[in-house]
Every structure is written in structure tokens, then in C-alpha cells.
Protein backbone atom coordinates (compact mmCIF):
# COMPACT_ATOMS: atom_id res chain seq x y z
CA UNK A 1 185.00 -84.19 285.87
CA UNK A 2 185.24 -87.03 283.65
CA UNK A 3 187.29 -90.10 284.10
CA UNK A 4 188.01 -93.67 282.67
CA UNK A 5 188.26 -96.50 285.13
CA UNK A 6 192.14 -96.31 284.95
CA UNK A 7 192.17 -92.44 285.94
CA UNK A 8 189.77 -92.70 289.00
CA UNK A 9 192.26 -96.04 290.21
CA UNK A 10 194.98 -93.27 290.09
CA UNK A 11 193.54 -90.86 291.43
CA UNK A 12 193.60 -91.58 295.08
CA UNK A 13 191.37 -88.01 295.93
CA UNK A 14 188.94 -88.48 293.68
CA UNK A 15 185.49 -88.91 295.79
CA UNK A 16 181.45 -88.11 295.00
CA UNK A 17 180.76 -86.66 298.05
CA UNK A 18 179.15 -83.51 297.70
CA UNK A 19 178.59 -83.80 293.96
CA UNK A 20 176.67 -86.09 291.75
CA UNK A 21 178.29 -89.07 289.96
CA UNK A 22 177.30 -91.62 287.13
CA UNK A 23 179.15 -94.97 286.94
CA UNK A 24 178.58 -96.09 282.97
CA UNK A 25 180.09 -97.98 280.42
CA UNK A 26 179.59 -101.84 279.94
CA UNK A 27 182.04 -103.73 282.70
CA UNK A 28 179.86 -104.40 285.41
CA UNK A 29 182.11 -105.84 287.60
CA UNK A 30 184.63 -102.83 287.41
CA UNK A 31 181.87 -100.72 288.33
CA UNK A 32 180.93 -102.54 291.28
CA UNK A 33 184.44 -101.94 292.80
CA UNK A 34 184.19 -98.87 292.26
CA UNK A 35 181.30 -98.23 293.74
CA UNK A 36 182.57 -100.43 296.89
CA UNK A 37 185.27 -97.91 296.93
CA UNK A 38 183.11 -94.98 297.02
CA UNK A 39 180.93 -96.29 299.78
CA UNK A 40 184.46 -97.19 301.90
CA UNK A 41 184.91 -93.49 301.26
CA UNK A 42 182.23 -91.80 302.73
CA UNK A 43 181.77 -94.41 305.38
CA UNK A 44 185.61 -93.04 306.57
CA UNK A 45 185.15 -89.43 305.78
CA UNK A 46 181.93 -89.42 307.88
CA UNK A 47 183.68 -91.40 311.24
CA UNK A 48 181.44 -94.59 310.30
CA UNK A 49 177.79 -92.76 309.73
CA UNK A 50 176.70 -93.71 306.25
CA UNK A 51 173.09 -93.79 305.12
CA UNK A 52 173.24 -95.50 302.01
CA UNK A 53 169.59 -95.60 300.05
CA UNK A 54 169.27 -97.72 296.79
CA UNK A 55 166.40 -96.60 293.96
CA UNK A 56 165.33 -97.90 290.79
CA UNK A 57 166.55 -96.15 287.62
CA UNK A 58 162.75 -97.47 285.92
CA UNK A 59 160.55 -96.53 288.83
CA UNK A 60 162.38 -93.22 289.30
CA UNK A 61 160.92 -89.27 289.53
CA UNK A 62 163.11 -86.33 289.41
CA UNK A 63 161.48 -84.17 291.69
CA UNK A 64 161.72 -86.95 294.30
CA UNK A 65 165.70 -87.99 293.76
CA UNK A 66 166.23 -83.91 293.33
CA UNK A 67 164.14 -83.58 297.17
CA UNK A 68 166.37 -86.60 298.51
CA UNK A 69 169.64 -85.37 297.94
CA UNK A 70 168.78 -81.85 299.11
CA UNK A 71 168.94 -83.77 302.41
CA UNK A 72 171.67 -84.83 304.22
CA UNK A 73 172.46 -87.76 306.71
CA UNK A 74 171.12 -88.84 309.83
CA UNK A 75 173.26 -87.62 313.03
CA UNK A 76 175.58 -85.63 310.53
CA UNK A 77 176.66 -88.51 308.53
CA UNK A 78 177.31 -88.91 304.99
CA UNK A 79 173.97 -89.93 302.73
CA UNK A 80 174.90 -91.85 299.17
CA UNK A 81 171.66 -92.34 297.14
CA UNK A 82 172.55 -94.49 294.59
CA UNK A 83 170.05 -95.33 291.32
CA UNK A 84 170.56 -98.38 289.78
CA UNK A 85 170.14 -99.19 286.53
CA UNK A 86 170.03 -95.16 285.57
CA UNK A 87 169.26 -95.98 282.09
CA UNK A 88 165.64 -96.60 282.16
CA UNK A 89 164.90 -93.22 283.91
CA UNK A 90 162.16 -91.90 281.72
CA UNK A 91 163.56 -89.07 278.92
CA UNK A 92 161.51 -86.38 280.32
CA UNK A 93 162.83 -87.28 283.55
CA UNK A 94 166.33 -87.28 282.52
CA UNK A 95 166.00 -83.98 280.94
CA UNK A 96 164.88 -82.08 284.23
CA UNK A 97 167.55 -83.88 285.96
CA UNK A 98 170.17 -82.17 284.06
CA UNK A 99 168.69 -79.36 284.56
CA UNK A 100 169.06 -79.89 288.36
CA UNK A 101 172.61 -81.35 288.70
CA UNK A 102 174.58 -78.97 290.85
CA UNK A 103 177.10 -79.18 294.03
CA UNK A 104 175.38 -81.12 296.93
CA UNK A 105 175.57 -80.54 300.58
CA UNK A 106 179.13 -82.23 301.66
CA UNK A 107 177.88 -85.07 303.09
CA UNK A 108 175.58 -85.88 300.33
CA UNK A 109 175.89 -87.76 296.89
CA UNK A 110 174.03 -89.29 294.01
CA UNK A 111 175.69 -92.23 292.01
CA UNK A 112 174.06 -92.83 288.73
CA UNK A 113 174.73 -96.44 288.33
CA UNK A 114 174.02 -97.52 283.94
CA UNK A 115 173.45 -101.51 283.58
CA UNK A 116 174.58 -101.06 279.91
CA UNK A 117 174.70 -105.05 278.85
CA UNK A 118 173.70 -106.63 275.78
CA UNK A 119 172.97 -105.04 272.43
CA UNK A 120 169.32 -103.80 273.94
CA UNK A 121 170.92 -102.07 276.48
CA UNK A 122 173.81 -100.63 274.80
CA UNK A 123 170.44 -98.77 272.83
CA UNK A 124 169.33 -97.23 275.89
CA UNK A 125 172.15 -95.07 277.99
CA UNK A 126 171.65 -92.24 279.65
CA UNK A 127 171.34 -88.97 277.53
CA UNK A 128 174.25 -87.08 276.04
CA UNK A 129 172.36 -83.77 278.50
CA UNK A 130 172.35 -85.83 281.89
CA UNK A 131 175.92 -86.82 281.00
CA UNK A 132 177.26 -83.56 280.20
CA UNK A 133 175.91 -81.97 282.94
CA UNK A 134 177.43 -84.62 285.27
CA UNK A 135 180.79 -84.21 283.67
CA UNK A 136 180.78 -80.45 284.20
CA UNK A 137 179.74 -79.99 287.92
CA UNK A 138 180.23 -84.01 289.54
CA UNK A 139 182.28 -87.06 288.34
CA UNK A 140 181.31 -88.92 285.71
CA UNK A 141 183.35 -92.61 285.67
CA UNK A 142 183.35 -94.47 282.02
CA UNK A 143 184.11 -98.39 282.59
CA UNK A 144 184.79 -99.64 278.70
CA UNK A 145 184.58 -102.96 277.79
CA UNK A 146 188.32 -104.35 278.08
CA UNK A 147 190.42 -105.53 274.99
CA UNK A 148 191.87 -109.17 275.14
CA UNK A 149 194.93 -108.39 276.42
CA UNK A 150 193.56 -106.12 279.24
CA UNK A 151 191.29 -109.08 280.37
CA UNK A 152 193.79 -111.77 280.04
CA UNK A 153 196.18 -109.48 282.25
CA UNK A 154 193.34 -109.08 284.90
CA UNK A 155 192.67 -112.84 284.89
CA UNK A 156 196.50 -113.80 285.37
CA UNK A 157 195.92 -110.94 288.67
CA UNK A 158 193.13 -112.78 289.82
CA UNK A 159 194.58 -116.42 289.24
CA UNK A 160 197.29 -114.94 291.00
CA UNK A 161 195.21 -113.74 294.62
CA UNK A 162 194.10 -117.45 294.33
CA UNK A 163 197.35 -119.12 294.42
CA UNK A 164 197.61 -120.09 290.98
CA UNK A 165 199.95 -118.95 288.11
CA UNK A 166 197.14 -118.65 285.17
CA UNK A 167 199.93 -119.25 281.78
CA UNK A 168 199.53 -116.13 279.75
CA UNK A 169 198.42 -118.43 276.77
CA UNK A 170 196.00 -119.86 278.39
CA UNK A 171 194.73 -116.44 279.80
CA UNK A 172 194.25 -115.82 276.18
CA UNK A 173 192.58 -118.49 275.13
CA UNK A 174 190.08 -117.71 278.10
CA UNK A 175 189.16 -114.50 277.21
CA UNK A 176 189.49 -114.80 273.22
CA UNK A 177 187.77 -118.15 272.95
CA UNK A 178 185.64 -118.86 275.77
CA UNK A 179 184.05 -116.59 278.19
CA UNK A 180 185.04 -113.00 276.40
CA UNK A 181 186.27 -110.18 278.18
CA UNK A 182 183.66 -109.22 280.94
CA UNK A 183 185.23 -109.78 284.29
CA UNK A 184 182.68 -111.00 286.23
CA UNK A 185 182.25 -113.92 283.62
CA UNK A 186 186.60 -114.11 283.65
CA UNK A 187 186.25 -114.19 287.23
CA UNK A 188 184.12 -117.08 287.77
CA UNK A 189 186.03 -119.32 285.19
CA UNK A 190 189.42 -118.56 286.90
CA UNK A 191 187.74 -119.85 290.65
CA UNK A 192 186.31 -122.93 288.56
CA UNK A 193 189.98 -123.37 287.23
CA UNK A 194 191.44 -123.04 289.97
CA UNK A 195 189.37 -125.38 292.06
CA UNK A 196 189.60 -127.84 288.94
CA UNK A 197 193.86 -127.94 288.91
CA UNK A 198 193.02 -128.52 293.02
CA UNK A 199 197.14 -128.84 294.16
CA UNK A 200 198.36 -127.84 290.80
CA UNK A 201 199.82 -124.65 291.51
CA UNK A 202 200.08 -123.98 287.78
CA UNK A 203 197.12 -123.51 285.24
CA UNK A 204 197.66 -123.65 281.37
CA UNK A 205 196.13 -123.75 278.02
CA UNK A 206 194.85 -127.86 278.17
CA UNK A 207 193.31 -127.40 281.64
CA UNK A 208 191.18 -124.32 279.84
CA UNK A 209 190.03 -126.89 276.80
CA UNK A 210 188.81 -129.61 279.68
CA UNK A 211 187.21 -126.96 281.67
CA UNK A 212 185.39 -124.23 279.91
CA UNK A 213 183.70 -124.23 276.63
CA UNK A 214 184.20 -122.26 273.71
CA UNK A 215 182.56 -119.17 273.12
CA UNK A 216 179.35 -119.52 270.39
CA UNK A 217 180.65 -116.48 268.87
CA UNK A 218 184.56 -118.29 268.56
CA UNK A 219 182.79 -121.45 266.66
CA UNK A 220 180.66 -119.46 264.71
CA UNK A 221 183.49 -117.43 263.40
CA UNK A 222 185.29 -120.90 262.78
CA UNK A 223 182.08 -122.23 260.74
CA UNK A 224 182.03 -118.39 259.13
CA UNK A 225 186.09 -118.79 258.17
CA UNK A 226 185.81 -122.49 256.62
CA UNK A 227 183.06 -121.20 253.91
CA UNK A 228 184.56 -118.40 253.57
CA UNK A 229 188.13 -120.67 252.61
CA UNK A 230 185.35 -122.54 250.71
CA UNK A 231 186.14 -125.73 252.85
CA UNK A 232 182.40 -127.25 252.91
CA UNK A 233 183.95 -130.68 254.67
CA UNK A 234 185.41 -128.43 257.73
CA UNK A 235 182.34 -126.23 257.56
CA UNK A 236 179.82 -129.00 257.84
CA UNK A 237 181.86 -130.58 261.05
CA UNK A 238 181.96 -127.61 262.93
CA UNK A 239 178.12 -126.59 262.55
CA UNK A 240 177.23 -130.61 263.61
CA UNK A 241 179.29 -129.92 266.41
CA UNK A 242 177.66 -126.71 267.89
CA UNK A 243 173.53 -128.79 266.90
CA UNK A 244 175.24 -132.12 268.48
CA UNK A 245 175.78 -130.12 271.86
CA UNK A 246 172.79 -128.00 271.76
CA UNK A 247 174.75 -124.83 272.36
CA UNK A 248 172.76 -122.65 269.90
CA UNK A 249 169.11 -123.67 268.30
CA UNK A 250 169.60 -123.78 264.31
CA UNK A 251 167.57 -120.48 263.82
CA UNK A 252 169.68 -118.83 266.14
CA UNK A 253 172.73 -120.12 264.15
CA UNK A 254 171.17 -118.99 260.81
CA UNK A 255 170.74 -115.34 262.66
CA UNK A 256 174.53 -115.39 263.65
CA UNK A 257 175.85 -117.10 260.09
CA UNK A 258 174.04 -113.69 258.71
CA UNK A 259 174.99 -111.27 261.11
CA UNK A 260 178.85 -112.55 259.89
CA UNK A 261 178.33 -112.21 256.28
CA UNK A 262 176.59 -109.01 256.70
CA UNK A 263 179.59 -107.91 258.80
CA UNK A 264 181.88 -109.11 256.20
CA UNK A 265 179.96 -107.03 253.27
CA UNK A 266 180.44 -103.99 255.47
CA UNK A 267 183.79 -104.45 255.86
CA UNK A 268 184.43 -105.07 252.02
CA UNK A 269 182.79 -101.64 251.08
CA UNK A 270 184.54 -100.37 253.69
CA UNK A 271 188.06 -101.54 252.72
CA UNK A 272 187.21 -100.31 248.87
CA UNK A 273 186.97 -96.76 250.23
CA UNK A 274 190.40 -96.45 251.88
CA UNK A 275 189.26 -97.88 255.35
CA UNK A 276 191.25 -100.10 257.24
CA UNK A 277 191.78 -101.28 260.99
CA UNK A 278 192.83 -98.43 263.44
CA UNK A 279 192.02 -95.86 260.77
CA UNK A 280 188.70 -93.45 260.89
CA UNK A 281 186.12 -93.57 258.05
CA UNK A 282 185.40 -90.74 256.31
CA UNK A 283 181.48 -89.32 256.62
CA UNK A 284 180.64 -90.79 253.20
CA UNK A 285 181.81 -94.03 253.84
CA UNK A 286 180.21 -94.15 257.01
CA UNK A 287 176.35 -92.86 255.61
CA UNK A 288 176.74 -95.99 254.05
CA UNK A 289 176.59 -98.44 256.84
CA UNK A 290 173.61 -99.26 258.83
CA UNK A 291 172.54 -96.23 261.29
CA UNK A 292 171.69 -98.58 264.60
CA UNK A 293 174.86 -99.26 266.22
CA UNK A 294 174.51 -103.02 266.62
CA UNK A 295 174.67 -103.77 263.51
CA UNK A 296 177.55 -101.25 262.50
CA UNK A 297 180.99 -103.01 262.01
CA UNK A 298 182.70 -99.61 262.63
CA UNK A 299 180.93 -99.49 266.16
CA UNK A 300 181.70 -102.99 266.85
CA UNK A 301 185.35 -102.98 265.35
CA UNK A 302 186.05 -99.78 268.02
CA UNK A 303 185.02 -102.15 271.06
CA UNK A 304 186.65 -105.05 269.52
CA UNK A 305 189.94 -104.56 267.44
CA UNK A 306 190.81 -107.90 266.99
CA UNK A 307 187.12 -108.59 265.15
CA UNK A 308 188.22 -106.02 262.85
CA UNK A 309 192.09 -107.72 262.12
CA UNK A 310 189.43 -110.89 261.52
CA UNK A 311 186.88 -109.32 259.50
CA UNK A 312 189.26 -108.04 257.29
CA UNK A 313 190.69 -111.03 256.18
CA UNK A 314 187.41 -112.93 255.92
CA UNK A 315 186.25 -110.26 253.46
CA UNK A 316 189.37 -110.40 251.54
CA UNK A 317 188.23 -114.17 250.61
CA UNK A 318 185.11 -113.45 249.02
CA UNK A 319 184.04 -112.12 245.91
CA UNK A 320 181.09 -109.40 245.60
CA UNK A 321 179.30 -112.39 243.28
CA UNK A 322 179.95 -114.77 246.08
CA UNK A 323 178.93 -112.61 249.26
CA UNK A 324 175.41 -111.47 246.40
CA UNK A 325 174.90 -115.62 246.52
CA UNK A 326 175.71 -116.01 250.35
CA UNK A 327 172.76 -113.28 251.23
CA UNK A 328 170.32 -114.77 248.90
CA UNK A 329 170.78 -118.44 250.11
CA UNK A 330 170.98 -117.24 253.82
CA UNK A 331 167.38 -115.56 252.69
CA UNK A 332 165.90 -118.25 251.19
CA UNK A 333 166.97 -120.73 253.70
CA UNK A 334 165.27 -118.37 256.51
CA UNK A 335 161.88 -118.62 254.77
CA UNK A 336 162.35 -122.26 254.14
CA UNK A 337 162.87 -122.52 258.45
CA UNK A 338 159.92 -120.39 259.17
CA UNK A 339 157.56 -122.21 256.61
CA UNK A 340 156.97 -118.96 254.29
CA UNK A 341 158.70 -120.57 251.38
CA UNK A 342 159.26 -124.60 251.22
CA UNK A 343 158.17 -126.95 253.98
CA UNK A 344 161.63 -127.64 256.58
CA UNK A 345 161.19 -130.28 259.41
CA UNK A 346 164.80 -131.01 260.19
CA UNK A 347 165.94 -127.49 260.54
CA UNK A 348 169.79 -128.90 261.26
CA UNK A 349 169.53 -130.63 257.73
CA UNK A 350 168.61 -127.16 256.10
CA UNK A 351 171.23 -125.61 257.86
CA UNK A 352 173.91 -128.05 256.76
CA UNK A 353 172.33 -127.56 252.89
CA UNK A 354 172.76 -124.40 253.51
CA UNK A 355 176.76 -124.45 254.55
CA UNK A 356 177.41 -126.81 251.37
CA UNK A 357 175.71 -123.69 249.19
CA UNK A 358 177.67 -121.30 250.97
CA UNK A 359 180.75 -123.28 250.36
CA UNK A 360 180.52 -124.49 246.49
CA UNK A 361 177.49 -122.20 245.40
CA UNK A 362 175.26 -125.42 244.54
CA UNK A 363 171.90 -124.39 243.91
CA UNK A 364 169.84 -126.10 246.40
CA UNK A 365 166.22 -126.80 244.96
CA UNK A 366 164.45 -126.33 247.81
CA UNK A 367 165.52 -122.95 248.08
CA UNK A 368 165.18 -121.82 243.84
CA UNK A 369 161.90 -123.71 244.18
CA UNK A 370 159.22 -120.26 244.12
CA UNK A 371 156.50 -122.58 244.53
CA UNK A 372 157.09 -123.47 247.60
CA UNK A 373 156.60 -127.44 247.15
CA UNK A 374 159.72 -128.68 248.22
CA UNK A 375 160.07 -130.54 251.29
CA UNK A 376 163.10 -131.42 253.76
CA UNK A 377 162.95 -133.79 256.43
């Protein structure tokens, strides 16, 4: 069987006992009341008796999980073996697992539990065989990421159990600007509000500026959108800003300011082929983007639609000449910051040469110098 989140909610009946289950997708804390649900489950179906055994997705064999489950509980009670972290079981391992998935005893189950956060996670996921073999003979539970809306929803809920009304603008601004749309992180910025408005029963947009900080990601799109309106003035403010504070080192900013423009030429090609938001590529078009899924917009617009609506209109602002210049200067400025090319000590002061390039296309010497003499800082 094979669910999303919102089926299994619905679905008052549905239960892993006696079968094996996998909990994946990347919201963690969704999964996590799921699982509490599950264990609340077979604790009541078994009168109380629950022998619940954690393992370690990394550390695991599949002859040994395979021999567990083959065993029920003590006095007649339900047994729930649950493997964290199901990912990191070894390929080999995975592969005679799915080989092995079948109905368990009735008091019995294995819960496949994925940690699947972060872009080196999202690489690793349990195989497409374990999966399928799940799906077809236990219950297999997917837990997407959320969209805005969804998580600004959930937050106004939670606001809500606390005794606050959470304004639906400033739900948004929550989710959109500051903490994203993982729940666990939503979560623990609606308890901080709440504690912060103290008597206040209501909890708005300002309280969100004073309290939580804006997402990296939300000012480097801002820095991304002012060179990309060519405003160099704006540009330069808002990457002092993000240095002054220490949020993000400067060759962690230069990483992100070329993961955007990268994303941007993507998007470009793709919008000269016929693509556009909420529409499917064709196979052509889609050969021509990069193969590892991090660093495909198409991948990323799917989990985030409201990066693509962005995207779009960044890469309607530049030129193919201009985005050409952008990816040179972002090159040249990266060997200027690791010492290959040029000599940088005040890496902010690159950075902020780099963003008044970006912005007019200036040729900086230090980065047209092939020498390497030049010196900054």
C-alpha cells in the first residue's frame, strides 16, 4: 500500500502490524507523529504489551532484521522493530531485503524510518526495489516537504494549541522568509513567539521581524534580485548586511550567489524551449540540465513552486551576454578567494567588487589580471 501523509491521517484503519512499513520523504517531524501513532496502535491492539526495539539503518544486516521479525513479542504482545535512519543500509543489504519483504506474524512489524535531510541525504534514499516491494505487500508512508501555504496553515494550528492567534501574514512571512517550511523548525519559532508576545493573545507580522531572522536563502535571493535589476547601491547594502552579522562566511556567499545564477541560466534555456512553471519538460529539454538532482532547477522547482514563479522572473532580467559575464566574474572572483589567481585578504571587499561587476559589468582588474599580481586588501 502506498500512502501520502494526508491519506494515512484519513485513514483511521490503516496500521503496520503484521506487515512491513517505511516512513520516507523529507518532514521529519510529520514522520515522528506518525510513528507515535503507530506505536499507540499496537500498544492498544496488543492490551498494553509492546516490545518496541530500535536499530541502526548504518550498522544494519539483513539476515539479522529478516531473523528478528520472524519473531514475535514477549507474553503474546505486539513487537515493532523500527530502523532508523533506513537510508544508509548497505545496497547489497537493501537488495536481499526486498527480496525478503513479505506478511509478518500479526503481532509483528518493521518500520523503515529514512532521515532524508539536506542535499547529501536527499542523494542517498532507500532503493526504488526495497520501496516497491514495501508498497506491494506492507505500507509505505511518503511525508513531502510542505509548500508555503501548507506550513503557514500548520503554524496558525499550532499557534492556535498555544493560545495564540498566529496572523496569516505573518504565518507567511515565517515560513517564506525565515525558518522555511520544515515543521519542527516552524514549531520551535511559533513557542519562541509565543513566549515573546507573553499576554498578547495575538501574534502578527512585526513581532516575526523582532523575533526571528531571515532566512540566508530569502537575503541571498534579495542580493541575487538587486543585480539582477542591475541596482549595484541596493546590492552592495544587502551583502554588507548578511558579512556585518556573520550569518554566512563570504565563500559560502560566493557558493550561493553561483548556485542562483546557475539556477537562473537553467531556467532561461528552459523557458526558450516552451517550459514554464507547473508545466513538464520535454526529454530533450531536460538532457540538458545537470543529471544530480541538487543542482537541477526542475527537481528543485517541483519541491518548491514558488522558487520557480521567482526564478522565472529573475531570468527574464538578464541577457545571455550578461548571465556569460556573471559566470566568468563569479569564476574569477573564486580563484582570486582561494589564492589560485590574484592575492585576496579581505574576502568581503572581493565580494562587494564582485556585486558592483555583476551589477554594471565593470571589468575589475584584479580579476582580467592572468598574471596573477594583483592584490586586494
Amino acid at each position: 500500500m502506498k500512502l501520502s501523509y494526508a491519506e494515512f491521517v484519513k485513514s483511521k484503519d490503516v496500521t503496520c502490524l503484521g506487515a512491513w512499513c517505511l516512513l520516507h520523504g523529507p518532514e521529519q517531524h510529520l514522520k515522528r507523529e506518525a510513528l507515535a501513532r503507530l506505536r499507540a496502535q499496537a500498544g492498544s491492539a496488543a492490551g498494553g504489551e509492546l516490545s518496541w526495539e530500535a536499530l541502526d539503518g548504518g550498522d544494519l544486516r539483513a539476515s539479522d532484521l529478516v531473523s528478528r521479525s520472524q519473531t514475535g513479542g514477549l507474553f503474546g504482545g505486539a513487537r515493532v522493530i523500527v530502523v532508523w535512519e533506513a537510508e544508509k543500509i548497505d545496497g547489497r543489504e537493501q537488495e536481499t531485503l526486498s527480496k525478503a519483504v513479505a506478511p509478518l506474524l500479526a503481532g509483528v512489524s518493521v518500520i523503515l524510518v529514512t532521515a532524508e535531510v539536506g542535499e547529501r541525504a536527499r542523494r542517498k534514499v532507500v532503493r526504488a526495489g526495497l520501496r516497491r516491494a514495501i508498497e506491494e505487500s506492507g505500507v509505505a508512508i511518503e511525508f513531502r516537504a510542505l509548500s508555503v501555504a501548507e506550513a503557514a496553515q500548520w503554524a496558525v494550528a499550532r499557534a492556535k494549541e498555544l493560545g495564540k492567534k498566529l496572523e496569516p501574514a505573518a504565518a507567511r512571512k515565517l515560513v517564506q522568509q525565515r525558518v522555511g517550511t520544515g515543521l519542527g523548525e516552524v514549531e520551535a519559532e511559533v513557542e519562541k513567539l509565543a513566549l515573546f508576545v507573553g499576554d498578547l493573545k495575538i501574534i502578527g507580522s512585526a513581532h516575526v521581524d523582532e523575533v526571528t531572522p531571515r532566512l540566508v536563502e530569502e537575503d541571498v535571493f534579495r542580493l541575487v534580485d538587486a543585480v539582477g535589476r542591475r541596482s549595484a547601491g541596493r546590492a552592495v547594502g544587502i551583502l554588507r548586511g548578511l558579512l556585518e552579522e556573520q550569518r554566512e562566511k563570504p565563500e559560502g556567499l560566493l557558493g550561493r550567489l553561483a548556485q542562483s545564477i546557475r539556477l537562473i541560466w537553467q531556467t532561461k534555456l528552459l523557458l526558450e524551449r516552451g517550459w514554464g512553471p507547473g508545466r513538464e519538460a520535454d526529454e530533450a529539454v531536460q538532457a540538458l540540465l545537470p543529471q544530480d538532482e541538487p543542482k537541477n532547477a526542475l527537481v528543485q522547482f517541483k519541491r518548491k513552486s514558488w522558487l520557480a514563479r521567482r526564478t522565472v522572473g529573475q531570468a527574464k532580467a538578464y541577457s545571455w551576454g550578461q548571465l556569460r559575464r556573471a559566470m566568468a566574474a563569479l569564476h574569477s572572483c573564486d580563484l582570486a578567494v582561494k589564492g589560485i589567481q590574484g592575492k585576496v585578504d579581505d574576502k568581503g571587499a572581493a565580494l562587494e567588487l564582485l556585486v558592483v561587476q555583476l551589477c554594471s559589468d565593470l571589468a575589475m582588474p584584479l580579476w582580467e589580471n592572468p598574471g596573477g599580481e594583483g592584490r586586494l586588501g
